[in-house]
N, C-alpha and C. Protein backbone atom coordinates (compact mmCIF):
# COMPACT_ATOMS: atom_id res chain seq x y z
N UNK A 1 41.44 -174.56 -137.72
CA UNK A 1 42.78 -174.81 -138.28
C UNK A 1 42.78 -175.94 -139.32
N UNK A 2 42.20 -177.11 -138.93
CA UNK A 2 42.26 -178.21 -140.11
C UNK A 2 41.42 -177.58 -141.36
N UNK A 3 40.46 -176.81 -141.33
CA UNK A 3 39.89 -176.02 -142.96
C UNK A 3 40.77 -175.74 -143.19
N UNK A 4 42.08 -174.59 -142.44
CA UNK A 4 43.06 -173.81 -143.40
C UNK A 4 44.13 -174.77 -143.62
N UNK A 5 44.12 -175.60 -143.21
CA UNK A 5 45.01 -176.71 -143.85
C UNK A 5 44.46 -177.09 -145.02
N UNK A 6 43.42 -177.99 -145.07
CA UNK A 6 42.40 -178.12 -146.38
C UNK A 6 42.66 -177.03 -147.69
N UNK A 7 41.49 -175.95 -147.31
CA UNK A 7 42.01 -174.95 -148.12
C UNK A 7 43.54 -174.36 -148.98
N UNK A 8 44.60 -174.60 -147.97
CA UNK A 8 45.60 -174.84 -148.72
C UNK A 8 46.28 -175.65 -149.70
N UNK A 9 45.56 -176.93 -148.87
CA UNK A 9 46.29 -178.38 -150.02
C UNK A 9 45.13 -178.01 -151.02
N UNK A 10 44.09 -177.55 -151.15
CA UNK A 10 43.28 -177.80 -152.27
C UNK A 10 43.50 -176.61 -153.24
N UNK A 11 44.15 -175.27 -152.74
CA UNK A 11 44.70 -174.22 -153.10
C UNK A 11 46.44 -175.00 -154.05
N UNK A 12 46.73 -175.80 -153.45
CA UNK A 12 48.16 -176.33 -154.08
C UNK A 12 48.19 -177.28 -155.33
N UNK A 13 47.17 -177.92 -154.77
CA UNK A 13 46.19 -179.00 -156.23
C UNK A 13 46.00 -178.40 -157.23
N UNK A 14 45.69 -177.29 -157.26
CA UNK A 14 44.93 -176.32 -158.52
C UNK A 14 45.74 -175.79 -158.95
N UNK A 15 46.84 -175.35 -157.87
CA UNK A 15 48.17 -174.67 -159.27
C UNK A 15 48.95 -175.80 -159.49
N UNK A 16 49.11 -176.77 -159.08
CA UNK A 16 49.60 -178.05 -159.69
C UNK A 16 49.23 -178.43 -161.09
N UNK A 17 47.46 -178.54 -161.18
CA UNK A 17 47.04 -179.03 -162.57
C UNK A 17 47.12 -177.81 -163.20
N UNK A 18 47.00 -176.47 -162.76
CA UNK A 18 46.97 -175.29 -163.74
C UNK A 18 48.66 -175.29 -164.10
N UNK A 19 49.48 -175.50 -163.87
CA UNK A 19 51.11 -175.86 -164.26
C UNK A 19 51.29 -177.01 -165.38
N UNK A 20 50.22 -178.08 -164.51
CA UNK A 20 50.39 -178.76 -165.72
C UNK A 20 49.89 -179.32 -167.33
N UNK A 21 48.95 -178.15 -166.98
CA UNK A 21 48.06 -177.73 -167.98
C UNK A 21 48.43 -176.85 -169.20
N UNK A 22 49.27 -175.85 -168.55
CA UNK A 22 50.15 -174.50 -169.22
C UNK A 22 50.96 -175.31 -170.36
N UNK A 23 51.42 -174.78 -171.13
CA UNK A 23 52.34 -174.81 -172.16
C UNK A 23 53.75 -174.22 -171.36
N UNK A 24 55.10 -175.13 -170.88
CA UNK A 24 55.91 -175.05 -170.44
C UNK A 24 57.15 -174.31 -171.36
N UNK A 25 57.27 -173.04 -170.86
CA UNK A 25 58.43 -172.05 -171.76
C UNK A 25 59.74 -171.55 -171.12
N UNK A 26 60.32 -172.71 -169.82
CA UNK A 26 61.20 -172.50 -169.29
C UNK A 26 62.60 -173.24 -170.10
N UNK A 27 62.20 -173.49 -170.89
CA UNK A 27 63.89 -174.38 -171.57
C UNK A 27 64.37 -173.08 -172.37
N UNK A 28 65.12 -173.34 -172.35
CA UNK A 28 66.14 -172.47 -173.49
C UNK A 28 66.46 -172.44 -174.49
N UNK A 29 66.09 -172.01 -175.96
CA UNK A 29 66.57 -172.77 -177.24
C UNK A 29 67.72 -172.49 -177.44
N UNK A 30 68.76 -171.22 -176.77
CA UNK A 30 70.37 -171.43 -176.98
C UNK A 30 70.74 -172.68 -176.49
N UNK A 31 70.17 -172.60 -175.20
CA UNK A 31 71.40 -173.10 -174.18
C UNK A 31 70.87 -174.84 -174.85
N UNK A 32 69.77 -175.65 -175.08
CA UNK A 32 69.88 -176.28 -175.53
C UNK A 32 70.63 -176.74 -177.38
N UNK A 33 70.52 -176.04 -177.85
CA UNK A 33 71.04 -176.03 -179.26
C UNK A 33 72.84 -176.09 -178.91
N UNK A 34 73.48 -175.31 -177.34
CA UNK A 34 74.64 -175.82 -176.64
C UNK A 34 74.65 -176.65 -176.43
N UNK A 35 74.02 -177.69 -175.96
CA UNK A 35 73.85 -178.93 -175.42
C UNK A 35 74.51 -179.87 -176.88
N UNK A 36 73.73 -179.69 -178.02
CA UNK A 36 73.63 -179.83 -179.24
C UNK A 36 75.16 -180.55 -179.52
N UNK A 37 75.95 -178.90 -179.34
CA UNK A 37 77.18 -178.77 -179.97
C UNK A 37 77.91 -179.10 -179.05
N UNK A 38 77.95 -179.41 -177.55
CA UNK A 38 78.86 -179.99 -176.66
C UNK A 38 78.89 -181.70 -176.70
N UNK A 39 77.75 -181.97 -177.24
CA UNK A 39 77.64 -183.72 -177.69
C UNK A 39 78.63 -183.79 -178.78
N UNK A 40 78.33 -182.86 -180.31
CA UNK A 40 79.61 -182.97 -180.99
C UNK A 40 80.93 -182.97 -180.41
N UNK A 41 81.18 -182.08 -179.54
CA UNK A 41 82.85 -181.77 -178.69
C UNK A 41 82.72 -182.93 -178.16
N UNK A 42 81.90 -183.37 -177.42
CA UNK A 42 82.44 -184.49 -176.84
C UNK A 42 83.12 -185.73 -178.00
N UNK A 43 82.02 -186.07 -178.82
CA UNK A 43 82.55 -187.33 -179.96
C UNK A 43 84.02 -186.79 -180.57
N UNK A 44 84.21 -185.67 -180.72
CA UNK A 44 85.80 -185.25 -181.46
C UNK A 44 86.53 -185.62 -180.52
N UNK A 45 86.36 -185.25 -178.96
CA UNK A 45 87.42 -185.20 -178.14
C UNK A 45 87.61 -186.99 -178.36
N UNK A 46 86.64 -187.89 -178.03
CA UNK A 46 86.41 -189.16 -177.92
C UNK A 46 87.34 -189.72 -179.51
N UNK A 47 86.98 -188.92 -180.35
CA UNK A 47 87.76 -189.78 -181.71
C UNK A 47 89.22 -189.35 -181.74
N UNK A 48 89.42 -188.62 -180.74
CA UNK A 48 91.25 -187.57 -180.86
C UNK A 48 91.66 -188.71 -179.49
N UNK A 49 91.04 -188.74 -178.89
CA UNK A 49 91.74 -189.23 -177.86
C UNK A 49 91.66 -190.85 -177.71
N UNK A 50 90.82 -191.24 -177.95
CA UNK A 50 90.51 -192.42 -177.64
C UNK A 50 90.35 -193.58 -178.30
N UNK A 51 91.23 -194.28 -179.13
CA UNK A 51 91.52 -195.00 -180.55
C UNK A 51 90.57 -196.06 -180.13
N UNK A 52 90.49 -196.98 -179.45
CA UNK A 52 90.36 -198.23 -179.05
C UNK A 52 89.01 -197.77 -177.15
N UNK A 53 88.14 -197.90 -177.82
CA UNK A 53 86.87 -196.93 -176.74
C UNK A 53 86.40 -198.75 -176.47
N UNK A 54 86.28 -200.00 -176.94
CA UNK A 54 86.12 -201.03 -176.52
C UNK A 54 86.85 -201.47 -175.41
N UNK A 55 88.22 -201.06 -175.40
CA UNK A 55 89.31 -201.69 -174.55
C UNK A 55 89.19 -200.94 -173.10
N UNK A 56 88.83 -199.56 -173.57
CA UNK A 56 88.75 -199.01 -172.12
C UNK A 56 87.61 -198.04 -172.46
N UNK A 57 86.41 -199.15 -171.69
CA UNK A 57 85.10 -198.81 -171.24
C UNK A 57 84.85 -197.69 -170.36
N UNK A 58 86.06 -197.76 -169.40
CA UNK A 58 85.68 -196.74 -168.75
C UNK A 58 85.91 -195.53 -168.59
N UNK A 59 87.07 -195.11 -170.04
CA UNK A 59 87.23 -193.88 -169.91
C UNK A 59 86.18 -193.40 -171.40
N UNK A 60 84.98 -194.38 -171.87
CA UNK A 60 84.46 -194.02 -172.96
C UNK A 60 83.16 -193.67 -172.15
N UNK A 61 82.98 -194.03 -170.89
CA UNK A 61 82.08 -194.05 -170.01
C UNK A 61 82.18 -192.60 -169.53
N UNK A 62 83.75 -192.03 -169.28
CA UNK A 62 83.45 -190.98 -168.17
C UNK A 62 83.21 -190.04 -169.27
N UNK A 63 83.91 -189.79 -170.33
CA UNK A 63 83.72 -188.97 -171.53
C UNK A 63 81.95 -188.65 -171.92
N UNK A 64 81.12 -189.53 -171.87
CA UNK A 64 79.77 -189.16 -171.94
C UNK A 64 79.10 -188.76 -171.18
N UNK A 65 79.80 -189.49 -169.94
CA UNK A 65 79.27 -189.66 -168.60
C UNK A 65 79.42 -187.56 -168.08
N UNK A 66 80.64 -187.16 -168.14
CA UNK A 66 80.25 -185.55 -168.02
C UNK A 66 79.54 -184.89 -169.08
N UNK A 67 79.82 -185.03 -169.93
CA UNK A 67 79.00 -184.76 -171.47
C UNK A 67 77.67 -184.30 -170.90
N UNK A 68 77.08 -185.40 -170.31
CA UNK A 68 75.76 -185.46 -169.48
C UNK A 68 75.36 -184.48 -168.66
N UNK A 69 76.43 -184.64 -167.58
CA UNK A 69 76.53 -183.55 -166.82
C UNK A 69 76.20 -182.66 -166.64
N UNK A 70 77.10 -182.31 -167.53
CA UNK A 70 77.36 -180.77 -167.91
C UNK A 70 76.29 -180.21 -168.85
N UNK A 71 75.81 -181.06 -169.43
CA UNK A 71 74.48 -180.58 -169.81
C UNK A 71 73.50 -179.94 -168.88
N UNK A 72 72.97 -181.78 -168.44
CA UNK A 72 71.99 -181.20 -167.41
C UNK A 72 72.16 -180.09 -166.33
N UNK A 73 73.84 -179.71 -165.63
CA UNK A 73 73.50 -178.34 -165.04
C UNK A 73 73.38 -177.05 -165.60
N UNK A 74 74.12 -176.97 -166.88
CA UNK A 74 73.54 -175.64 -167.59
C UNK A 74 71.88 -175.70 -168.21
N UNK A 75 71.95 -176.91 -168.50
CA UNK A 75 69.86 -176.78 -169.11
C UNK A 75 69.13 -176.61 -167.42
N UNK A 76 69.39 -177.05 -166.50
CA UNK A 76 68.90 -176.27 -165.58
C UNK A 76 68.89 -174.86 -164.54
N UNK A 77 70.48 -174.64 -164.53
CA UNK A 77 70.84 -173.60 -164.29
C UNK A 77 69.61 -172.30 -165.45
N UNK A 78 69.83 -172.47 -166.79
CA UNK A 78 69.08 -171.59 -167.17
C UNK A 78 67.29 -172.04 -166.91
N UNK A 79 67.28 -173.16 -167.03
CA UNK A 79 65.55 -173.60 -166.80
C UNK A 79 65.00 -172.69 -165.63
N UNK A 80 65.81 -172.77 -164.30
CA UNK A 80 65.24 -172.34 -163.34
C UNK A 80 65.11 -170.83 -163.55
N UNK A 81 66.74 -169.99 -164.07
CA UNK A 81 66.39 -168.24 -164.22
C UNK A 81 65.35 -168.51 -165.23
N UNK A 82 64.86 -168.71 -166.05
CA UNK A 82 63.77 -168.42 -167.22
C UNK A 82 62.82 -168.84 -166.63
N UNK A 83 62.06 -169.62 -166.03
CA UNK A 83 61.09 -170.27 -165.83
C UNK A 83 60.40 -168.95 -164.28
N UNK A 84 61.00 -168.66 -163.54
CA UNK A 84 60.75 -167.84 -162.86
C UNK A 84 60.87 -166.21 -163.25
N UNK A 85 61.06 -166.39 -164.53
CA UNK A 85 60.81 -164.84 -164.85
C UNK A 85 59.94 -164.91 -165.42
N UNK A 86 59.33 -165.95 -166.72
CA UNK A 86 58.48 -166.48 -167.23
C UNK A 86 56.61 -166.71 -167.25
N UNK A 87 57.15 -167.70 -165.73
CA UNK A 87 56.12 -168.12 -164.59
C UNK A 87 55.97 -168.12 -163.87
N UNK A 88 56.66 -166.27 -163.04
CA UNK A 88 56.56 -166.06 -162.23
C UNK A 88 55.67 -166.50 -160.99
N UNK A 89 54.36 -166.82 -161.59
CA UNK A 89 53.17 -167.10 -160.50
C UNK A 89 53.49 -168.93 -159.72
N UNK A 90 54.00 -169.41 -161.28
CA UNK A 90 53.66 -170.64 -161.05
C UNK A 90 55.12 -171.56 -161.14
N UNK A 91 56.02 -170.74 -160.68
CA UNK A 91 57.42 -170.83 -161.09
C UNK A 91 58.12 -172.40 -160.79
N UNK A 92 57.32 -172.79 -159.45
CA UNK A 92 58.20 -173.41 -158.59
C UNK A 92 57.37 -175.19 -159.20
N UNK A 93 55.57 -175.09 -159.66
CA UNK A 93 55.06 -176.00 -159.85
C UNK A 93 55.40 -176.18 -161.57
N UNK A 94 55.68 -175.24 -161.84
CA UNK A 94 56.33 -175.38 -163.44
C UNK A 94 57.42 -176.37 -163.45
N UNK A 95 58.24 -176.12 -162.70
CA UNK A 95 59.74 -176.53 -162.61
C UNK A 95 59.35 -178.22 -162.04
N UNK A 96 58.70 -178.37 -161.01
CA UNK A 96 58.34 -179.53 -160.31
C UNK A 96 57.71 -180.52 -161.38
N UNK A 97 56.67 -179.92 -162.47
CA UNK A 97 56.10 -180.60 -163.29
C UNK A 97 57.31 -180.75 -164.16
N UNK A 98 58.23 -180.49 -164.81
CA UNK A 98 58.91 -180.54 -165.82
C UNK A 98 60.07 -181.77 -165.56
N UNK A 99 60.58 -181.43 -164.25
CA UNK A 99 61.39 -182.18 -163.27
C UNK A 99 60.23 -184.20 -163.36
N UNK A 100 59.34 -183.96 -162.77
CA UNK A 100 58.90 -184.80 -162.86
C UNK A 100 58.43 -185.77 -163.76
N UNK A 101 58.72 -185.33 -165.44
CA UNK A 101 58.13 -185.96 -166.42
C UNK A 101 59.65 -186.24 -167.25
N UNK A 102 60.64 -185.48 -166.70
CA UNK A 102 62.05 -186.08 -167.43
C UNK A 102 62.86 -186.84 -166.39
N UNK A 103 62.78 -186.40 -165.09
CA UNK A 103 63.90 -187.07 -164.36
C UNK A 103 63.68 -188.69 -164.57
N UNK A 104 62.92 -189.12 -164.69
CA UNK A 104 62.53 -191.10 -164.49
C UNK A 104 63.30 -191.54 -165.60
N UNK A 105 63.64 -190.49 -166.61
CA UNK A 105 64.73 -191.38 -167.81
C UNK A 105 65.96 -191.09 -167.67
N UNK A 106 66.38 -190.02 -166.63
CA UNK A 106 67.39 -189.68 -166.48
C UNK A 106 67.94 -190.74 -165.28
N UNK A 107 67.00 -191.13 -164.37
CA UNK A 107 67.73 -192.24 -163.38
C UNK A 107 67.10 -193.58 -164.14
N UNK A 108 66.72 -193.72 -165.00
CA UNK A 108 66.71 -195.29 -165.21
C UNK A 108 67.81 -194.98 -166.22
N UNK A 109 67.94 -194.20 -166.79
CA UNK A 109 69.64 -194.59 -167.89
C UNK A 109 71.02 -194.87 -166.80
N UNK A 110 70.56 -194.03 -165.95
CA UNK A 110 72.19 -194.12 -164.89
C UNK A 110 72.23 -195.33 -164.13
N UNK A 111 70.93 -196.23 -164.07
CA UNK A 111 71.13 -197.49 -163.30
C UNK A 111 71.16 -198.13 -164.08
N UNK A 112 70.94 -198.17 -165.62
CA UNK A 112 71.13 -199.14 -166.49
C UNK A 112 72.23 -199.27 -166.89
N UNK A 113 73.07 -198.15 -166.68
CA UNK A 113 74.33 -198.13 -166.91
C UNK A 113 75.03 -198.99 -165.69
N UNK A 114 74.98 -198.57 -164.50
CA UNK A 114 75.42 -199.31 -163.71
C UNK A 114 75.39 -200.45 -163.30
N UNK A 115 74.44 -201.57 -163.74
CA UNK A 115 73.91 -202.63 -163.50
C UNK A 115 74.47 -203.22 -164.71
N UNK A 116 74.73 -202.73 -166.33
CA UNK A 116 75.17 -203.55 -167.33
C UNK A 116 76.67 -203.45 -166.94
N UNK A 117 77.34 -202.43 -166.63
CA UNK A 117 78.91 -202.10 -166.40
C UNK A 117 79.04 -203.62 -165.49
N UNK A 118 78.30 -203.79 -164.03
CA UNK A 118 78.99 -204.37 -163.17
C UNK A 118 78.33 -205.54 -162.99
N UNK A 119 76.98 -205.78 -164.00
CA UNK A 119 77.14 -207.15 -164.09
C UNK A 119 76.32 -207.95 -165.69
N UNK A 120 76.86 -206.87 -166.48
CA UNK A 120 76.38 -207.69 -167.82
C UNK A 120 77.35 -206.66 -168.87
N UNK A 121 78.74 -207.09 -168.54
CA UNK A 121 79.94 -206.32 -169.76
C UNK A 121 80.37 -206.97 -170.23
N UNK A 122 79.49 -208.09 -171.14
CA UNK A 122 79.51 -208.44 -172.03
C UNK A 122 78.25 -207.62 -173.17
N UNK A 123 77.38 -207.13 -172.47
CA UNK A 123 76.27 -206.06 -173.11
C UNK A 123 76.55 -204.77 -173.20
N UNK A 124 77.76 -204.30 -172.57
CA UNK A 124 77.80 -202.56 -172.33
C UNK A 124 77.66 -201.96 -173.55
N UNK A 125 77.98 -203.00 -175.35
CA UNK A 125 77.72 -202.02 -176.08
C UNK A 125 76.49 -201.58 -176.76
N UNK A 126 75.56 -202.18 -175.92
CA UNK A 126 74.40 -201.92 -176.56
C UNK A 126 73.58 -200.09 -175.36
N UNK A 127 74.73 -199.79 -174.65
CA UNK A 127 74.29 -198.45 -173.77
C UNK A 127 74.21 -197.60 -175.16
N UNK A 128 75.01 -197.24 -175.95
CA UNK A 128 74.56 -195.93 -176.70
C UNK A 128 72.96 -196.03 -177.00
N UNK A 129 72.49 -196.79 -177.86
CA UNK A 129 71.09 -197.53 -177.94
C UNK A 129 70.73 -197.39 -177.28
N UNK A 130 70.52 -198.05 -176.49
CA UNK A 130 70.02 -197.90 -174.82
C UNK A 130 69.44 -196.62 -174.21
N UNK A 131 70.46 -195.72 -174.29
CA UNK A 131 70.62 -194.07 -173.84
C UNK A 131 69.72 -193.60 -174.70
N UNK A 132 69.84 -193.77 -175.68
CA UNK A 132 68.97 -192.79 -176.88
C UNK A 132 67.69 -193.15 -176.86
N UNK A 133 67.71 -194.58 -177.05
CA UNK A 133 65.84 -195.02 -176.69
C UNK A 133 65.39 -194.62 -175.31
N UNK A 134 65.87 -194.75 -174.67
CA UNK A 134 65.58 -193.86 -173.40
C UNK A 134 65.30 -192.29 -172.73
N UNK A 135 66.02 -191.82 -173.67
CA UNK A 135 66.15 -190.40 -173.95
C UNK A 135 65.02 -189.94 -174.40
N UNK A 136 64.24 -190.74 -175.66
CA UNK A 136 63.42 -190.54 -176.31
C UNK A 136 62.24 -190.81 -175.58
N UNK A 137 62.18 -191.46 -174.53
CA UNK A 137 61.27 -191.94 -173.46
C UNK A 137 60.71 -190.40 -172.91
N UNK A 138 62.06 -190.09 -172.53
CA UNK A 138 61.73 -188.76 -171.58
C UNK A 138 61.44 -187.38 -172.44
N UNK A 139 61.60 -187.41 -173.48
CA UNK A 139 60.74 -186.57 -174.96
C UNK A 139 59.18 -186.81 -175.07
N UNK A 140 58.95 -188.00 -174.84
CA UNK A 140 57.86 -188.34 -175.42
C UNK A 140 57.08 -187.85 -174.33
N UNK A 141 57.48 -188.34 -172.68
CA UNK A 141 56.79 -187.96 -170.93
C UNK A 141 56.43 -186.49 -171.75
N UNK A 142 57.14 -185.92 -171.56
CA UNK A 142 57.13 -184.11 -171.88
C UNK A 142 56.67 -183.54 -172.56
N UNK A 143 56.56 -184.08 -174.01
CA UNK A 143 55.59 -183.60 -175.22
C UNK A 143 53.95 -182.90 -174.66
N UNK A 144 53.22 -183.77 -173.48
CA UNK A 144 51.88 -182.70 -173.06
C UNK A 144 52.02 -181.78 -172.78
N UNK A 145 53.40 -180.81 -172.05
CA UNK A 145 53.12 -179.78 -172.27
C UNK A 145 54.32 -178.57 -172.90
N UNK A 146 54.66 -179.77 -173.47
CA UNK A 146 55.64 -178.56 -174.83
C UNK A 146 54.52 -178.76 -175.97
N UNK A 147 55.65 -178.07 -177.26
CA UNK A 147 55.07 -178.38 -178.63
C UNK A 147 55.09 -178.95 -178.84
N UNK A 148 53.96 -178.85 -180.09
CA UNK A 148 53.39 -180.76 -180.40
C UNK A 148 54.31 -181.00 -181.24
N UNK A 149 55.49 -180.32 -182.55
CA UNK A 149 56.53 -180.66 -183.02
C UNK A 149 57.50 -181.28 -182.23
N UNK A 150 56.95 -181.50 -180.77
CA UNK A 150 58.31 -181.54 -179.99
C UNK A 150 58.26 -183.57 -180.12
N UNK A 151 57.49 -183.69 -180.26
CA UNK A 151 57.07 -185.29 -180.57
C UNK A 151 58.01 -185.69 -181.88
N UNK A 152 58.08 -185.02 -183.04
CA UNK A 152 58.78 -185.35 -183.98
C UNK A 152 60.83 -185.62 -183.15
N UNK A 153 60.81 -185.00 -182.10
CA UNK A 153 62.36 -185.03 -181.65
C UNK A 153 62.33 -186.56 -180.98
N UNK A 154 60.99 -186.79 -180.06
CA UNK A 154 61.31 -188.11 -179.39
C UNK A 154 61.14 -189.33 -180.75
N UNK A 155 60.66 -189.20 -181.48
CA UNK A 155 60.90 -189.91 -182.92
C UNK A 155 62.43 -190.09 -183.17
N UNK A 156 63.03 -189.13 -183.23
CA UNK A 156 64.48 -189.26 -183.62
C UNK A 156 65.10 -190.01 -183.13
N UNK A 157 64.92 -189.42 -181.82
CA UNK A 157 66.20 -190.61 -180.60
C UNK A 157 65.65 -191.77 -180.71
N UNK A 158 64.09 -192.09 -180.44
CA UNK A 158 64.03 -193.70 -180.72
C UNK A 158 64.64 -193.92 -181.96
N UNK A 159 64.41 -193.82 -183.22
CA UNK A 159 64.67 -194.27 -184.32
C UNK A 159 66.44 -194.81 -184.46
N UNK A 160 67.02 -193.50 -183.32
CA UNK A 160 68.44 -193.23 -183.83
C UNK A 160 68.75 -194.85 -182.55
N UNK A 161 68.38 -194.58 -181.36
CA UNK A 161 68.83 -195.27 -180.67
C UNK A 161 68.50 -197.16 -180.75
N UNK A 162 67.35 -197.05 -181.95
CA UNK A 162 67.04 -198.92 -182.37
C UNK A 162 67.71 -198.92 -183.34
N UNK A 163 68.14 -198.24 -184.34
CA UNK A 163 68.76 -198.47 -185.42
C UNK A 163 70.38 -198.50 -184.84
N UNK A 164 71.12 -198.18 -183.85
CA UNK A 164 72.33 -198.63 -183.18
C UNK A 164 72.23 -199.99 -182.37
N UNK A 165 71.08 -200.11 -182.52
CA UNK A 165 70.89 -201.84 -181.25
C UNK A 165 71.04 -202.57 -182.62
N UNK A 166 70.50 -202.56 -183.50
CA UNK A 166 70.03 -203.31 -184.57
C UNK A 166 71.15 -203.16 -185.18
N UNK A 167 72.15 -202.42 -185.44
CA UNK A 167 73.67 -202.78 -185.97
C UNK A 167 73.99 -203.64 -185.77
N UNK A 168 74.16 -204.19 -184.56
CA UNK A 168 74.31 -205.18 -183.70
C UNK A 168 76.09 -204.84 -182.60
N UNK A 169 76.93 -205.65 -182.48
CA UNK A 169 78.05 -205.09 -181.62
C UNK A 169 79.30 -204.92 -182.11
N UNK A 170 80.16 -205.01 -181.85
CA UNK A 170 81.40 -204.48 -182.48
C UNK A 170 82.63 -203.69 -182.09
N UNK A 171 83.76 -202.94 -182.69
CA UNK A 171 84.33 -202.06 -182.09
C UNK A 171 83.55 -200.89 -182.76
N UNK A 172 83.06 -201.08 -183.86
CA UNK A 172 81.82 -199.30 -184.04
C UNK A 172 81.15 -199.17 -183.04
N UNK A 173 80.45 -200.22 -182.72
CA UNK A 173 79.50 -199.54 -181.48
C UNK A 173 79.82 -198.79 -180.30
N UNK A 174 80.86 -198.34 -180.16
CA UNK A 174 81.30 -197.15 -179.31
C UNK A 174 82.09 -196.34 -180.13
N UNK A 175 81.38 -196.04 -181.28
CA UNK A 175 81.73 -195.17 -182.03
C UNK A 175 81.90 -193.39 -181.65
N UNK A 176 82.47 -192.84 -181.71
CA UNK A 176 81.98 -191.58 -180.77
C UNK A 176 80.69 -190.73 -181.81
N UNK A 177 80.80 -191.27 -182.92
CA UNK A 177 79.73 -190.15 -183.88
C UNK A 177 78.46 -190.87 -183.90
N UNK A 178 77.76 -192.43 -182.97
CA UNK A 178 76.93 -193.39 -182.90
C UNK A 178 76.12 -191.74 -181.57
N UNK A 179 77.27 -191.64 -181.13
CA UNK A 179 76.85 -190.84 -179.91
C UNK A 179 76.65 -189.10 -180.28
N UNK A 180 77.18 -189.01 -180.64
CA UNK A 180 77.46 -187.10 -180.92
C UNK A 180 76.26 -186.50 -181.74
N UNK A 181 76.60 -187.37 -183.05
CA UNK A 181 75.59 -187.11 -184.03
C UNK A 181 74.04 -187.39 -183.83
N UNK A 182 73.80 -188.32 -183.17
CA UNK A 182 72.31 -188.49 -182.59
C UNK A 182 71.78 -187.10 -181.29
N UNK A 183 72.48 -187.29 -180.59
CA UNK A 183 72.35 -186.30 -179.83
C UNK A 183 72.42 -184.73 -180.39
N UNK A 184 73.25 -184.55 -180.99
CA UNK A 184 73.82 -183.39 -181.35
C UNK A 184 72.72 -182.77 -182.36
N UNK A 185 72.35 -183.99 -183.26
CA UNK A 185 70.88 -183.15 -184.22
C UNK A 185 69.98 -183.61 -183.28
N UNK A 186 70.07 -183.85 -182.74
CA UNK A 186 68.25 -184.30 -181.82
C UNK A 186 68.41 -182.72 -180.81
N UNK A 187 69.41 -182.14 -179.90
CA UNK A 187 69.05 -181.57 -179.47
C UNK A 187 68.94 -179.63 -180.48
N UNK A 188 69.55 -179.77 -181.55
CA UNK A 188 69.45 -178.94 -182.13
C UNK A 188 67.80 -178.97 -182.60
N UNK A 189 67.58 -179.73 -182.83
CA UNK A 189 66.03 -180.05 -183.36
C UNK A 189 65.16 -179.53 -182.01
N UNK A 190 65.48 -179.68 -180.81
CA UNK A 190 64.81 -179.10 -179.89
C UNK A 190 64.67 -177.86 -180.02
N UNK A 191 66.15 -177.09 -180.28
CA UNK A 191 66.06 -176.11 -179.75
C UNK A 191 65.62 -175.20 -180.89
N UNK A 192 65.28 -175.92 -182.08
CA UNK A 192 64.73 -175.26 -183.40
C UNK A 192 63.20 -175.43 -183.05
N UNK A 193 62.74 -176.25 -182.59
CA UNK A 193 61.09 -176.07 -182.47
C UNK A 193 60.51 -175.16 -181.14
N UNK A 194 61.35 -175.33 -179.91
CA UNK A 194 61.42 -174.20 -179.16
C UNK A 194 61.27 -172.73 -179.80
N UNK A 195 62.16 -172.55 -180.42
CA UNK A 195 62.90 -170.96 -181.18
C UNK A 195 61.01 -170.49 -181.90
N UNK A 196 61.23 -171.44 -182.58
CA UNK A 196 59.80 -171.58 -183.64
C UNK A 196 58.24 -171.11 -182.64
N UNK A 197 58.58 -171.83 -181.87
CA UNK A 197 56.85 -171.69 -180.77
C UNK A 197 56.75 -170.36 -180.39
N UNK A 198 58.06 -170.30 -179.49
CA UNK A 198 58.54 -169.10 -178.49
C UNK A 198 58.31 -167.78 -179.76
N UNK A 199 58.70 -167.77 -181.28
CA UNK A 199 58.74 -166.26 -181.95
C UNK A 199 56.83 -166.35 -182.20
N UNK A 200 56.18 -167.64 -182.35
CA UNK A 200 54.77 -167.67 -182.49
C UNK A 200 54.14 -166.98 -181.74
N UNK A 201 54.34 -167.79 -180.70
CA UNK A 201 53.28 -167.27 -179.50
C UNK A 201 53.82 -165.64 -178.64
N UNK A 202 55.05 -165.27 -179.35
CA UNK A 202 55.26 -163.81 -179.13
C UNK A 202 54.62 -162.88 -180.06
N UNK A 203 54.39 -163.48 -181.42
CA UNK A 203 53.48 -162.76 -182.33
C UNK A 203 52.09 -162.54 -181.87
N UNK A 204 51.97 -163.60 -181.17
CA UNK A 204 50.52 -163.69 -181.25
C UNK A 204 50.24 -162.88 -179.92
N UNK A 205 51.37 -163.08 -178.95
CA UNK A 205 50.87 -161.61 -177.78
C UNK A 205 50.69 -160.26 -178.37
C-alpha cells in the first residue's frame, strides 16, 4: 500500500510540472477584452455619479471594489468551462497552476487596501498606483506560461501604475479615467495577444 501511495504522489508531480510546462489556453480573449470595457463603465459611472471621489473614499472604494469582482467571477466562470474542454487531461492542474501564479496579487492588493483604508488614510490615494503596479506583478508571475507578448501587458500596468504614484496626490488622483483607462487598454491588450496566439497555434494544428 505505501508504493501505491508513492506511485501516485509521484504520478501527481508529473502532471503538475507537465501543466506547468504547457502553454496555458484557458483565458478567454472575449470575456477578457469584457473585463476591458467594464473598467471603462465603471470610470463613467464613477465620473456621472461621483463629483468629489476624495470626500467619500468609500463609495470610490466600493465602485472599483465590484468592478473587481465582477471581473474576476466572469474571467473565471469562463476560465474553468474553457480550460476543461481545452485540457481536458490536465484540467484541474492547469487551473491550480494559473490560480497559483495570479492569486498572491490579488490578496496582497485587497490587504493593502485594507491596512491603508484603516490605518494610513492619509495614503489611500496612492491605491490606484498601487493596484496597477501590483496587477502588473501578477502579469509578469504568469507570463511562463502564456505568450511571451503577454510580458509587453505587465509593462503597461507597471508603467501606468508608477507614472500615477509619481503624479503625486490630489483630488485627480481618484480620478475615475487614472483607473478605467489603464485597466481598460491593459486588459484589451490581453485579450488582443490571446486572440493573436490562439488563431497561430490553430494554424499551425
Amino acid at each position: 500500500m505505501p508504493d501505491l501511495y508513492k506511485a501516485l504522489a509521484e504520478i501527481e508531480a508529473i502532471r503538475g510540472h507537465m501543466a506547468r510546462a504547457m502553454e496555458f489556453r484557458g483565458y478567454g480573449a472575449a470575456t477578457l477584452a469584457a473585463t476591458g470595457g467594464l473598467a471603462l463603465v465603471a470610470a463613467a459611472v464613477q465620473s456621472h455619479w461621483l463629483k468629489s471621489p476624495a470626500l467619500n473614499i468609500e463609495a470610490y472604494l466600493a465602485i472599483w471594489m465590484v468592478t473587481a469582482v465582477v471581473s474576476v467571477i466572469i474571467i473565471s466562470i469562463e476560465t474553468i468551462t474553457r480550460t476543461r474542454r481545452i485540457h481536458s487531461d490536465l484540467a484541474s492542474e492547469m487551473i491550480h497552476s494559473a490560480v497559483e501564479h495570479f492569486l498572491p496579487a490579488l490578496v496582497a492588493g485587497l490587504l493593502l487596501t485594507v491596512v491603508m483604508v484603516c490605518y494610513a488614510p492619509s495614503s489611500v490615494w496612492m491605491l490606484p498606483g498601487l493596484w496597477q503596479v501590483i496587477f502588473s506583478l501578477g502579469v509578469f508571475s504568469s507570463c511562463q506560461f502564456l505568450p511571451r507578448p503577454m510580458f509587453a501587458v505587465g509593462v503597461w500596468y507597471l508603467a501606468a501604475g508608477l507614472t500615477c504614484l509619481a503624479l503625486g496626490g490630489g483630488e485627480w488622483a481618484f480620478s475615475p479615467w487614472l483607473m478605467g483607462v489603464p485597466f481598460g487598454i491593459g486588459q484589451l491588450l490581453v485579450a488582443a495577444v490571446l486572440q493573436f496566439d490562439y488563431r497561430e497555434a490553430d494554424e499551425e494544428t
